[in-house]
C-alpha atoms as a PDB file:
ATOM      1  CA  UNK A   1     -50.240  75.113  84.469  1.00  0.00           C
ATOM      2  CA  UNK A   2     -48.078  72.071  83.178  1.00  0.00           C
ATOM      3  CA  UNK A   3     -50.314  69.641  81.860  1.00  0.00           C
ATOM      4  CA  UNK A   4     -48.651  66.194  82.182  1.00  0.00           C
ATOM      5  CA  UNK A   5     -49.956  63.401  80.452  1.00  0.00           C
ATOM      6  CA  UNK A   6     -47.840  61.158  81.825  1.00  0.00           C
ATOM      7  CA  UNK A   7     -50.150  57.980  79.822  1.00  0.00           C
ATOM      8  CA  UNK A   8     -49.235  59.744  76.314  1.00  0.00           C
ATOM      9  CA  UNK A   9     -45.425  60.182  77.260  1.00  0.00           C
ATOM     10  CA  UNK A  10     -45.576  56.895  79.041  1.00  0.00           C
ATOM     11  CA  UNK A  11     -47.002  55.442  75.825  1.00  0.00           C
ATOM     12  CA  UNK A  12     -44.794  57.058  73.495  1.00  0.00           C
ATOM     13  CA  UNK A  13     -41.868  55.692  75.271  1.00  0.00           C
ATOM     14  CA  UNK A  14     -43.276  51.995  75.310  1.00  0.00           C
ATOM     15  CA  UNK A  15     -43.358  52.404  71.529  1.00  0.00           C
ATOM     16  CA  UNK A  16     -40.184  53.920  71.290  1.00  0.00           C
ATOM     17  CA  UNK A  17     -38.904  51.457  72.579  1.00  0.00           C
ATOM     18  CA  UNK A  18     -40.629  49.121  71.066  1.00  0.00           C
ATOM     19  CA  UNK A  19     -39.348  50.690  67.534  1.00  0.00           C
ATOM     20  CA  UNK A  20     -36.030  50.579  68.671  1.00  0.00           C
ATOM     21  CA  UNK A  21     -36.534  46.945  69.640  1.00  0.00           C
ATOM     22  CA  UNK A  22     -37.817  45.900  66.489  1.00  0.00           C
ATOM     23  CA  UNK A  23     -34.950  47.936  64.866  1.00  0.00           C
ATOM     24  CA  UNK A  24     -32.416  46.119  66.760  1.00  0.00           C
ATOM     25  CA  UNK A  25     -34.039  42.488  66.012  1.00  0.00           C
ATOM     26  CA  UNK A  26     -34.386  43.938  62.143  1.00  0.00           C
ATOM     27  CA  UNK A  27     -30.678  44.941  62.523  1.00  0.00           C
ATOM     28  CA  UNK A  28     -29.598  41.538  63.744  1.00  0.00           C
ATOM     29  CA  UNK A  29     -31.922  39.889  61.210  1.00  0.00           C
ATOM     30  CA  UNK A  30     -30.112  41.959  58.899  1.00  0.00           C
ATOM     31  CA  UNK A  31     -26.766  41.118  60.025  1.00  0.00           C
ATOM     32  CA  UNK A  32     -27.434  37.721  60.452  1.00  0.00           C
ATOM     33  CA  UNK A  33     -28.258  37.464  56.531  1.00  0.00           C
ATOM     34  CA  UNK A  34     -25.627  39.604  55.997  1.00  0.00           C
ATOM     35  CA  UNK A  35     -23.450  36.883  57.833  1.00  0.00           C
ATOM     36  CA  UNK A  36     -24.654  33.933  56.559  1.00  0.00           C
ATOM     37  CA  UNK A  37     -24.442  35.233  53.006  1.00  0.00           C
ATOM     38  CA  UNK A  38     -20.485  36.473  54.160  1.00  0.00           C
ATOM     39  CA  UNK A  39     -19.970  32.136  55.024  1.00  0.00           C
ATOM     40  CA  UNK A  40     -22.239  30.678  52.031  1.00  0.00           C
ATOM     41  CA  UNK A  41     -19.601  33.230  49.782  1.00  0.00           C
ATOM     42  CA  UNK A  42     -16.327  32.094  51.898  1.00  0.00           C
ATOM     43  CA  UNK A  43     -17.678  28.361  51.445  1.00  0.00           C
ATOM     44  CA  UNK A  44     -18.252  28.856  47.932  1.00  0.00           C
ATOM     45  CA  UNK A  45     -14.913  30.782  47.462  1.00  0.00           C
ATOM     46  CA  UNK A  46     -12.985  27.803  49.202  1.00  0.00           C
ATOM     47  CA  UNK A  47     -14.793  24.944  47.233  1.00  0.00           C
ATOM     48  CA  UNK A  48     -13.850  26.914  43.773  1.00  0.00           C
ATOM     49  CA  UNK A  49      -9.928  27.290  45.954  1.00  0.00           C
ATOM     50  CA  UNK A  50     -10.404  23.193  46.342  1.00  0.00           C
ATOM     51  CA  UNK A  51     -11.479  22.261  42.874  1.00  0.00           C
ATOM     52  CA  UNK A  52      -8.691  24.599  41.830  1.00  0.00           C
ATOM     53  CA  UNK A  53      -5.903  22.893  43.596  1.00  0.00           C
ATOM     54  CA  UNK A  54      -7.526  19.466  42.931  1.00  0.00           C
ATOM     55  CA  UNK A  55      -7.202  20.494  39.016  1.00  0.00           C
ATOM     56  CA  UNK A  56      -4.098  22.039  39.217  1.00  0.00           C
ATOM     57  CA  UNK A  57      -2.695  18.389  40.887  1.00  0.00           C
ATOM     58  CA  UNK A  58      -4.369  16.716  38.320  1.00  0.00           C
ATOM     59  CA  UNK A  59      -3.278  18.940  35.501  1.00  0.00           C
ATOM     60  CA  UNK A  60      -0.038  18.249  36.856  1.00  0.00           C
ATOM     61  CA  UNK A  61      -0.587  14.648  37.099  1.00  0.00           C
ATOM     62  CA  UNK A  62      -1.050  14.453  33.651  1.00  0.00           C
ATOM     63  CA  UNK A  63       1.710  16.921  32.680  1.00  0.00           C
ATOM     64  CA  UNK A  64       4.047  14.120  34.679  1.00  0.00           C
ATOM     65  CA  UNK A  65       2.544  11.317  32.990  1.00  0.00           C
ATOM     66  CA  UNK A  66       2.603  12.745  29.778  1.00  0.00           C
ATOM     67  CA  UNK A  67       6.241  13.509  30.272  1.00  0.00           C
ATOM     68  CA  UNK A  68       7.080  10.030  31.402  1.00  0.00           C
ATOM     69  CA  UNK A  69       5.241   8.696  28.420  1.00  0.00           C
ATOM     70  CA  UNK A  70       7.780  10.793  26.195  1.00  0.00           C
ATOM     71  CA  UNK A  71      10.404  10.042  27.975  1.00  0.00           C
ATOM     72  CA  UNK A  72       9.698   5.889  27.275  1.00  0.00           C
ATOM     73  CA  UNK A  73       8.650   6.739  23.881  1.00  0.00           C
ATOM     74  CA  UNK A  74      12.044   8.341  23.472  1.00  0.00           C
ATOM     75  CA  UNK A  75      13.794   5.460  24.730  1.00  0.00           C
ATOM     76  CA  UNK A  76      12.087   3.168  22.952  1.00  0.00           C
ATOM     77  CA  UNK A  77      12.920   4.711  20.072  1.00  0.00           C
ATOM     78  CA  UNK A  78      16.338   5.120  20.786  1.00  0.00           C
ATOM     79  CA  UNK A  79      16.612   1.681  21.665  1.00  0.00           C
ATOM     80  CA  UNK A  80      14.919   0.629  18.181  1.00  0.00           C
ATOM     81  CA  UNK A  81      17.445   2.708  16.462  1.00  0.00           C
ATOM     82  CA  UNK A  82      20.009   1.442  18.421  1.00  0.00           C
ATOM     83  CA  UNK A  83      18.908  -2.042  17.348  1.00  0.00           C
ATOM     84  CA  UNK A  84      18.237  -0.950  13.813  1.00  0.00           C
ATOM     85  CA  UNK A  85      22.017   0.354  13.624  1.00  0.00           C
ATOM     86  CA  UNK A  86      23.489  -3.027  15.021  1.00  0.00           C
ATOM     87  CA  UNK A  87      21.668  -4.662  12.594  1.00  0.00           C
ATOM     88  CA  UNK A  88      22.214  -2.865  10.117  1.00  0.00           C
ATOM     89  CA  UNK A  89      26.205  -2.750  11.013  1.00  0.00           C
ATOM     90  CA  UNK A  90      26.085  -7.005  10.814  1.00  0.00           C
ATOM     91  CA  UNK A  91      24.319  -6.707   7.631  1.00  0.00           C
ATOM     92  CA  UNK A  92      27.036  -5.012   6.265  1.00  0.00           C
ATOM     93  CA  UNK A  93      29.475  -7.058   8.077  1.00  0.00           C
ATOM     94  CA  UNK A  94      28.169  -9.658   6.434  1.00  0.00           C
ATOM     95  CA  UNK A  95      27.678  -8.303   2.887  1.00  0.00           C
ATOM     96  CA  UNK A  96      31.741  -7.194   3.145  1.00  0.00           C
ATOM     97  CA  UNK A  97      32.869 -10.951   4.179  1.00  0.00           C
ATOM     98  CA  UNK A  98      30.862 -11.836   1.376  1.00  0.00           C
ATOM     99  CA  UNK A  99      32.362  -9.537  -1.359  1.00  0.00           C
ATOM    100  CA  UNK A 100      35.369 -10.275   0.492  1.00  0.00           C
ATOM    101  CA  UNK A 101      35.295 -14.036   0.038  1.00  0.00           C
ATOM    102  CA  UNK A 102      33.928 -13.539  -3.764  1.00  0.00           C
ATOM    103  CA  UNK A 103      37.055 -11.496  -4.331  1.00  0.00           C
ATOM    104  CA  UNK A 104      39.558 -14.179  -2.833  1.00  0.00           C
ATOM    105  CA  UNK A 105      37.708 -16.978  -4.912  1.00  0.00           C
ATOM    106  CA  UNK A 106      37.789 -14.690  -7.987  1.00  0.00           C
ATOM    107  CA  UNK A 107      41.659 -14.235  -6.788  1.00  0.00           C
ATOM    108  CA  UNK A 108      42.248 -17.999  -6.770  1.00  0.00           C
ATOM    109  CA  UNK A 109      40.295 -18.747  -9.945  1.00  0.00           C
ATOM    110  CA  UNK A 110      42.856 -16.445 -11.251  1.00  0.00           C
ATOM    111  CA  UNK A 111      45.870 -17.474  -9.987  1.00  0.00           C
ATOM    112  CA  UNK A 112      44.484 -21.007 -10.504  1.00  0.00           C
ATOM    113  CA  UNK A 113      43.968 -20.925 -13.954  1.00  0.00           C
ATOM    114  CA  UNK A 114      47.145 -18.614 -14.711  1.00  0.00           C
ATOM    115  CA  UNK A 115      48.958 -21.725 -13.406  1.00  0.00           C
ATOM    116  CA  UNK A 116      46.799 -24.332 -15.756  1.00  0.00           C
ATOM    117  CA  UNK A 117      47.903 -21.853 -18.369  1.00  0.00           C
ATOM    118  CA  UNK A 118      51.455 -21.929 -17.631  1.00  0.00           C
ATOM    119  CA  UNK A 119      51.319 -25.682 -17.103  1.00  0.00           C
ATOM    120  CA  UNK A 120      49.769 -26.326 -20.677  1.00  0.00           C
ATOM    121  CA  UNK A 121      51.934 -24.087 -22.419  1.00  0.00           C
ATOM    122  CA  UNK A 122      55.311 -25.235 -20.527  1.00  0.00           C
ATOM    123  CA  UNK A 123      53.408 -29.111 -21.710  1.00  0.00           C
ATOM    124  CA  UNK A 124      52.816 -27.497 -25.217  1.00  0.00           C
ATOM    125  CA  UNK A 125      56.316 -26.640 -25.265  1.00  0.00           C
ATOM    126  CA  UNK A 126      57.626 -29.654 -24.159  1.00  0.00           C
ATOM    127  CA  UNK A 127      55.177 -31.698 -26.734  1.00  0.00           C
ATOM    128  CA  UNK A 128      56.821 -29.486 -29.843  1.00  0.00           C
ATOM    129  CA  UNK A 129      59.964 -30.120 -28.392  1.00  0.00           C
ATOM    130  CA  UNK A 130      58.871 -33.829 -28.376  1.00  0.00           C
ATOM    131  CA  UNK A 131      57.958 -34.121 -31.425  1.00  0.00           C
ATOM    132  CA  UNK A 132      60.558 -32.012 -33.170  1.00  0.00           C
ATOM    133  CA  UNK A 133      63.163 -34.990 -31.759  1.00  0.00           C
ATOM    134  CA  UNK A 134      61.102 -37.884 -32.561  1.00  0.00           C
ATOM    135  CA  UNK A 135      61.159 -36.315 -36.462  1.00  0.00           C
ATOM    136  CA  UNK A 136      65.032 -36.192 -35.626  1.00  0.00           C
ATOM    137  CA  UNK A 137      64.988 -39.654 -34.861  1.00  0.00           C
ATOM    138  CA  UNK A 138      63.461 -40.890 -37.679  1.00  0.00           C
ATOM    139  CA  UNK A 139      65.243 -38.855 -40.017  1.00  0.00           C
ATOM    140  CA  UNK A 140      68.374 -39.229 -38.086  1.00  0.00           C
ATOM    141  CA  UNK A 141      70.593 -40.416 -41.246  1.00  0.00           C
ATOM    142  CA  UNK A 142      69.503 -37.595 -43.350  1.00  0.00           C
ATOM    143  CA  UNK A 143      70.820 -34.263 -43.786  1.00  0.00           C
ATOM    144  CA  UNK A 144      68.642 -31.643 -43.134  1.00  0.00           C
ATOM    145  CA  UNK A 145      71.199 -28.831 -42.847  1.00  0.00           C
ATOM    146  CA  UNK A 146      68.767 -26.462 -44.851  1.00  0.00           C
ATOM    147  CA  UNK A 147      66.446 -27.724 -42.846  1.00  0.00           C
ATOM    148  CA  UNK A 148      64.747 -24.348 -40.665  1.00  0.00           C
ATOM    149  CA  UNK A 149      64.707 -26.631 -37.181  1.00  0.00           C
ATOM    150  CA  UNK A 150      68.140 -27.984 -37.765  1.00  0.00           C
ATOM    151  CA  UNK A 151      69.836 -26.036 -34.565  1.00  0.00           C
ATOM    152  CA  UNK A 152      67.096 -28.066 -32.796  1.00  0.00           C
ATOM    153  CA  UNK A 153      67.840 -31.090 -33.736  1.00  0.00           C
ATOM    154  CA  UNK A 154      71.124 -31.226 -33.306  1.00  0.00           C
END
């Protein structure tokens, strides 16, 4: 005799079923939070990409402007000593033409006086002379042949 209980088999099927349906929505729960999580990582992963790009330009941004800023302080500073050279070159122009025209006035001082020394001694000269034949003239009848002068007199 086969017994069939066609209610119990009937009713172990149902929940069979029904286990494997609430396996399946458990499964696609599942995956669903196993999906979402998957995105809210991705997201996350491609904000942190973003903000790394968006430092990296501005990192760069800076390393560009700090660059230029060297670049202009160079120049400036080449352009200071470039002034500070030229200025320093007419400033010593200038000191040279002075020591230059101190030398040619101490050069005609020289030569200038030399000449007013050479013009009183030539008048000194010419003064003894002078006076040497006026004391001729007045002792012009005399003899002064021991006289130390006497070849200037005559």
């Amino acid at each position: 005799m086969i017994f069939c209980n066609c209610n119990t088999g009937h009713r172990d099927i149902e929940a069979y079923k029904e286990e494997r349906a609430e396996n399946e929505r458990n499964s696609l729960i599942f995956r669903g939070k196993e999906s979402r999580l998957r995105r809210l990582i991705q997201e996350e992963d491609r904000i942190k990409a973003v903000e790394d790009i968006a430092s990296s330009i501005e990192l760069e941004a800076e390393a560009r402007r700090d660059v230029l800023e060297y670049v202009e302080k160079c120049k400036k500073r080449d352009r200071l000593s470039l002034a500070y050279r030229a200025k320093e070159k007419r400033h010593h122009a200038a000191w040279r033409k002075a020591q230059e025209e101190m030398e040619r006035e101490a050069t005609r001082r020289e030569v200038s006086n030399r000449l007013l020394d050479r013009r009183y001694a030539q008048l000194a000269l010419e003064e003894e002379k002078a006076k040497k034949a006026i004391d001729a003239i007045r002792c012009a009848g005399k003899n002064f042949a021991n006289h130390p002068f006497a070849s200037l007199l005559e």
